[in-house]
Protein backbone atom coordinates (compact mmCIF):
# COMPACT_ATOMS: atom_id res chain seq x y z
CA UNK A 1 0.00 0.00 0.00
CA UNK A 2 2.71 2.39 1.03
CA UNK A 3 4.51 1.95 -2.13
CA UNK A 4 1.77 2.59 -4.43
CA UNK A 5 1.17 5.53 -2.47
CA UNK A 6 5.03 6.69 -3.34
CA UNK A 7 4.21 5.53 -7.04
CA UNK A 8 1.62 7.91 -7.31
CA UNK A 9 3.09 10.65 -6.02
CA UNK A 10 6.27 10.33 -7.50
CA UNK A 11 4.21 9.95 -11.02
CA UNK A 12 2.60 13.62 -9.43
CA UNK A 13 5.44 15.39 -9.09
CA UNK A 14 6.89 14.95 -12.60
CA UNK A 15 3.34 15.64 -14.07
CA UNK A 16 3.51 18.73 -12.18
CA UNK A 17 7.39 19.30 -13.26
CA UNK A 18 6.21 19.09 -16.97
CA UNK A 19 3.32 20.90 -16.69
CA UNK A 20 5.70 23.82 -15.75
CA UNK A 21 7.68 23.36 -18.42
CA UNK A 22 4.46 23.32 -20.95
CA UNK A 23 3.37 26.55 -19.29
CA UNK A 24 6.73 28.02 -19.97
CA UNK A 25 5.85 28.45 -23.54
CA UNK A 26 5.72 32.09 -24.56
CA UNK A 27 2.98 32.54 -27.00
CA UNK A 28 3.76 31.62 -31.06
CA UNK A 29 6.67 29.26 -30.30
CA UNK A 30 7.27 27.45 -33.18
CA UNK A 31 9.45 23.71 -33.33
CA UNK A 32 12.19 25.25 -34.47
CA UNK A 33 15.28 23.09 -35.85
CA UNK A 34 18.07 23.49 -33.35
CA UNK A 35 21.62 24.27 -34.71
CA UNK A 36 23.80 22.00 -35.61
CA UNK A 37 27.03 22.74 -33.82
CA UNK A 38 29.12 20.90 -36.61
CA UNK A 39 28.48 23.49 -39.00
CA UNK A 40 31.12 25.51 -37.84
CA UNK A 41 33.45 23.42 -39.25
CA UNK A 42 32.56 24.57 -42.88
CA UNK A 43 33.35 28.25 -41.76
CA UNK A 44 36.69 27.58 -39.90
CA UNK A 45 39.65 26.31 -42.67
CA UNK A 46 42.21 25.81 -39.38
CA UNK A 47 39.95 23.48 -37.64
CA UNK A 48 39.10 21.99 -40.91
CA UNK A 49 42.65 21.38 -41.50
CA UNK A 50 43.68 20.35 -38.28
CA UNK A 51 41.07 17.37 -38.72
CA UNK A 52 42.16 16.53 -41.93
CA UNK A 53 45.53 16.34 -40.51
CA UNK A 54 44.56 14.09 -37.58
CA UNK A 55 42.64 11.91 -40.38
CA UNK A 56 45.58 11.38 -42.72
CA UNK A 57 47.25 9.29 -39.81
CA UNK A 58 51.04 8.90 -39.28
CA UNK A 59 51.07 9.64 -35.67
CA UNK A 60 49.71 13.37 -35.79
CA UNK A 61 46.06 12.46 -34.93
CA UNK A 62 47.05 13.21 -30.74
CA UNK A 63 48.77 16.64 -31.59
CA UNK A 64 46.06 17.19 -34.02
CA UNK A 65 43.67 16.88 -31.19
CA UNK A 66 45.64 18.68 -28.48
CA UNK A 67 45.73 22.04 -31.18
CA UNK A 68 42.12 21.92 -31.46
CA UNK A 69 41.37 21.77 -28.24
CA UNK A 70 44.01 24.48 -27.43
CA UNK A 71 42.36 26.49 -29.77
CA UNK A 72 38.76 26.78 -27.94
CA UNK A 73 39.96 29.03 -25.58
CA UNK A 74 40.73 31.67 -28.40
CA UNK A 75 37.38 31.20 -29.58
CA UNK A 76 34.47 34.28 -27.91
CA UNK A 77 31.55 32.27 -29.90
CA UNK A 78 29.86 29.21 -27.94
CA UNK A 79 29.19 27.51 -30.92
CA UNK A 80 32.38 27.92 -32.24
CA UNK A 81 33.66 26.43 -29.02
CA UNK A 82 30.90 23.78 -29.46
CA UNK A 83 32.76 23.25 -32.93
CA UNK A 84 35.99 22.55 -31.86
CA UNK A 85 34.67 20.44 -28.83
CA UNK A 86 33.03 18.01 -31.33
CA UNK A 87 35.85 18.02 -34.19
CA UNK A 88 37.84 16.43 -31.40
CA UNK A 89 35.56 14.16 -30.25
CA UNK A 90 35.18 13.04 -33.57
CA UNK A 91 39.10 12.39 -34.07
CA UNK A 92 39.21 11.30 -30.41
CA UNK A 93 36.06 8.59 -31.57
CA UNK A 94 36.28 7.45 -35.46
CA UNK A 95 41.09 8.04 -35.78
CA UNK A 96 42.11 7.37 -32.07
CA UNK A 97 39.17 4.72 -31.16
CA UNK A 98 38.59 6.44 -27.61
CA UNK A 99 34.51 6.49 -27.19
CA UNK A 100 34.97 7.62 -23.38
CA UNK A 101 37.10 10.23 -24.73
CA UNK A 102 34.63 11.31 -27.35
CA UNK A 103 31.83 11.42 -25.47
CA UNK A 104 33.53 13.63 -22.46
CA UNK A 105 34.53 15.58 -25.58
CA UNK A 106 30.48 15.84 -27.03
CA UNK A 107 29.65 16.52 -23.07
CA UNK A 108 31.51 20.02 -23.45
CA UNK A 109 30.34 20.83 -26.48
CA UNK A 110 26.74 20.49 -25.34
CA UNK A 111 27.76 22.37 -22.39
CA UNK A 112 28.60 25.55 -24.47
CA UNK A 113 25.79 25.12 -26.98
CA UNK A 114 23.04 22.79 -25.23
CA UNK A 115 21.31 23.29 -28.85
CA UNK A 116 24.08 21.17 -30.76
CA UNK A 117 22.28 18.33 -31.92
CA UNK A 118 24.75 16.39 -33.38
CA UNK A 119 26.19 16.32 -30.07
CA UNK A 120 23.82 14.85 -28.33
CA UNK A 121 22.90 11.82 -30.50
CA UNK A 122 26.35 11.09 -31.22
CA UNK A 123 26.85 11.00 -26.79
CA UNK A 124 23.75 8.85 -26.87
CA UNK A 125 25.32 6.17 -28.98
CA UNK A 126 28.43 6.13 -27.45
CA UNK A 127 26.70 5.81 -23.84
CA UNK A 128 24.27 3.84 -24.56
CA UNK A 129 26.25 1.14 -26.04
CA UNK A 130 28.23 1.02 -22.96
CA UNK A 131 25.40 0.28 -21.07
CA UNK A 132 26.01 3.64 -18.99
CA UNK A 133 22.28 4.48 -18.76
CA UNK A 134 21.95 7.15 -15.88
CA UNK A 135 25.19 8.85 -17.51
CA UNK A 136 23.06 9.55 -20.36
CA UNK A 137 20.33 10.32 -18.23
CA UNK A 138 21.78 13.15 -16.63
CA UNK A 139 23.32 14.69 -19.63
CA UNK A 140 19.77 14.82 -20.46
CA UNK A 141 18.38 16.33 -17.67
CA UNK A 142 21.65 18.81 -17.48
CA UNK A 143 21.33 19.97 -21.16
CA UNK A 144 17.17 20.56 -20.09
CA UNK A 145 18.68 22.73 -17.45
CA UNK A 146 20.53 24.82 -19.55
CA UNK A 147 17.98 25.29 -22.35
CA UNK A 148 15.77 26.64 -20.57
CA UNK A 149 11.94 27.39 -20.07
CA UNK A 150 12.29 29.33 -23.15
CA UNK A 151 13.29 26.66 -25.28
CA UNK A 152 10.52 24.38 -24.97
CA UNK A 153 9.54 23.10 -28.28
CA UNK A 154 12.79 23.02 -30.00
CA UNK A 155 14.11 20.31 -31.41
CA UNK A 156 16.77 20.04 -28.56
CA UNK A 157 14.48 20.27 -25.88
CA UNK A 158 12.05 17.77 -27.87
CA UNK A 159 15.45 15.29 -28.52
CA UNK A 160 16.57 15.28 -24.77
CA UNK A 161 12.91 14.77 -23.64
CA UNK A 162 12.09 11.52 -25.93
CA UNK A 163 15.83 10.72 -25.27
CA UNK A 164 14.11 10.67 -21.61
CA UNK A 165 10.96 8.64 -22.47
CA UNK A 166 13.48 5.71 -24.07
CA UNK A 167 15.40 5.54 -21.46
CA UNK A 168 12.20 5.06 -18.79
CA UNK A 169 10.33 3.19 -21.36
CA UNK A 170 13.15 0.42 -21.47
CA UNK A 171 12.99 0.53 -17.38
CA UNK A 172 9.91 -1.61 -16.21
CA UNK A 173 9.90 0.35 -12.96
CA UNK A 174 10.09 3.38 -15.08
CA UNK A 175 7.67 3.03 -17.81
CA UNK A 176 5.32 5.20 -15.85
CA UNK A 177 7.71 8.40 -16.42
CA UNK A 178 8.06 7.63 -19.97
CA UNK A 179 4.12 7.62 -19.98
CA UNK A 180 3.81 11.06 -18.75
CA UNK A 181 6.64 12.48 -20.70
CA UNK A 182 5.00 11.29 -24.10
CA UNK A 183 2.29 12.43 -22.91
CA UNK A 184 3.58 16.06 -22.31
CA UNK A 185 5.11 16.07 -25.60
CA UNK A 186 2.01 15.42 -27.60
CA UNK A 187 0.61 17.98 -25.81
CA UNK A 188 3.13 20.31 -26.84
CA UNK A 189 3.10 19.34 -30.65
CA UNK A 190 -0.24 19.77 -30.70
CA UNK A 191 -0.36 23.18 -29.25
CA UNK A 192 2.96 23.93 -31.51
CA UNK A 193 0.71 22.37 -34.59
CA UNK A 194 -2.03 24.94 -33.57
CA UNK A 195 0.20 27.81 -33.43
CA UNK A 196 1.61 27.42 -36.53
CA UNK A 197 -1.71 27.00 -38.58
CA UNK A 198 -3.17 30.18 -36.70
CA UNK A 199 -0.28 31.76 -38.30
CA UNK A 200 -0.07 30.98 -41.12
CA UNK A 201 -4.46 32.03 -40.96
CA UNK A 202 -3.14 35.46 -40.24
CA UNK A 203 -0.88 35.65 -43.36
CA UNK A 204 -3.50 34.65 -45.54
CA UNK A 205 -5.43 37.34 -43.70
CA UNK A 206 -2.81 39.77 -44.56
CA UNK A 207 -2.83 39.05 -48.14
CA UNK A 208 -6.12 38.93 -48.67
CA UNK A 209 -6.54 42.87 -47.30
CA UNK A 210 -4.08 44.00 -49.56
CA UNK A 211 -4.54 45.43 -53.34
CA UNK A 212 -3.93 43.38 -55.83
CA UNK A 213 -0.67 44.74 -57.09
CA UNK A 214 0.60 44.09 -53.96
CA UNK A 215 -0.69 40.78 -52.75
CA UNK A 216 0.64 38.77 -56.02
């Protein structure tokens, strides 16, 4: 009896933790697409070289690393940062065959730019296939922290949340949190959904009051 009693409220309390972050919405927040912290790499031909340095082998791939990490702390932007956190991780994963090192690597890149997608699911494979399950499942919880109430219904906050819901849903005394939090996100795509065709109502609106020559 007791224990059904703490099931219940401990299935309360996380309603009631979602429900704050649903309410957190400000009004016409769409699902946007968060950024992709790899693209910096396209805009940075040092970091792009260093990498295909560490690629071409011969020994370089550890000083390759070390210069691209040295270089992060030279860098103002976050996602730059982000950048150079995950071109390492990716030598430090696919040239040096480290996956602990990689991931620690993805872990600070989501720490300067909690939107980095690529980031995320690449520190989901690599923990996950080591079986380190509440790892993942506080870089989850962390990167919600640093989103943000005012990132709910982004695609990062919408990844780390179903990220969430797998993790519970594979957890038989967990399925009941992984319930809720699907739950709370249909709830949120809907409303999303609803926002965007009220919007997109209002531009037809628009169009329609103006004269002709200006509406085409």
């Amino acid at each position: 009896m007791v224990k059904g009693l703490l099931v219940v409220a401990a299935v309360l309390f996380l309603l009631m933790l979602l429900l704050r972050f649903v309410r957190g919405m400000s009004q016409g927040r769409r699902l946007s697409r968060g950024r992709n912290c790899l693209t910096g790499d396209s805009s940075d031909p040092e970091l792009r070289r260093l990498v295909a340095e560490a690629e071409a082998g011969g020994g370089r791939a550890r000083e390759a690393l070390r210069r691209i990490e040295a270089r992060v702390t030279t860098i103002d932007d976050a996602g730059g940062r982000a950048a150079h956190h995950c071109a390492a991780a990716g030598v430090s994963l696919a040239v040096l065959k480290r996956p602990g090192v990689a991931a620690g690597l993805y872990m600070r890149a989501l720490r300067e730019d909690p939107t980095c997608i690529a980031a995320l699911v690449q520190v989901e494979e690599i923990l996950l296939a080591q079986k380190r399950h509440r790892a993942f499942e506080g870089v989850c919880w962390g990167l919600l922290g640093r989103l943000g109430e005012d990132a709910t219904g982004t695609e990062a906050w919408f990844k780390a949340w179903s990220a969430l819901a797998g993790l519970y849903a594979a957890n038989p005394r967990r399925v009941h949190r992984a319930a809720a939090i699907r739950k709370m996100l249909a709830g949120v795509s809907a409303e999303t959904e609803a926002d965007r065709t009220d919007d997109d109502d209002d531009d037809d609106r628009g169009d329609a009051a103006l004269p002709a020559d200006e509406a085409g």
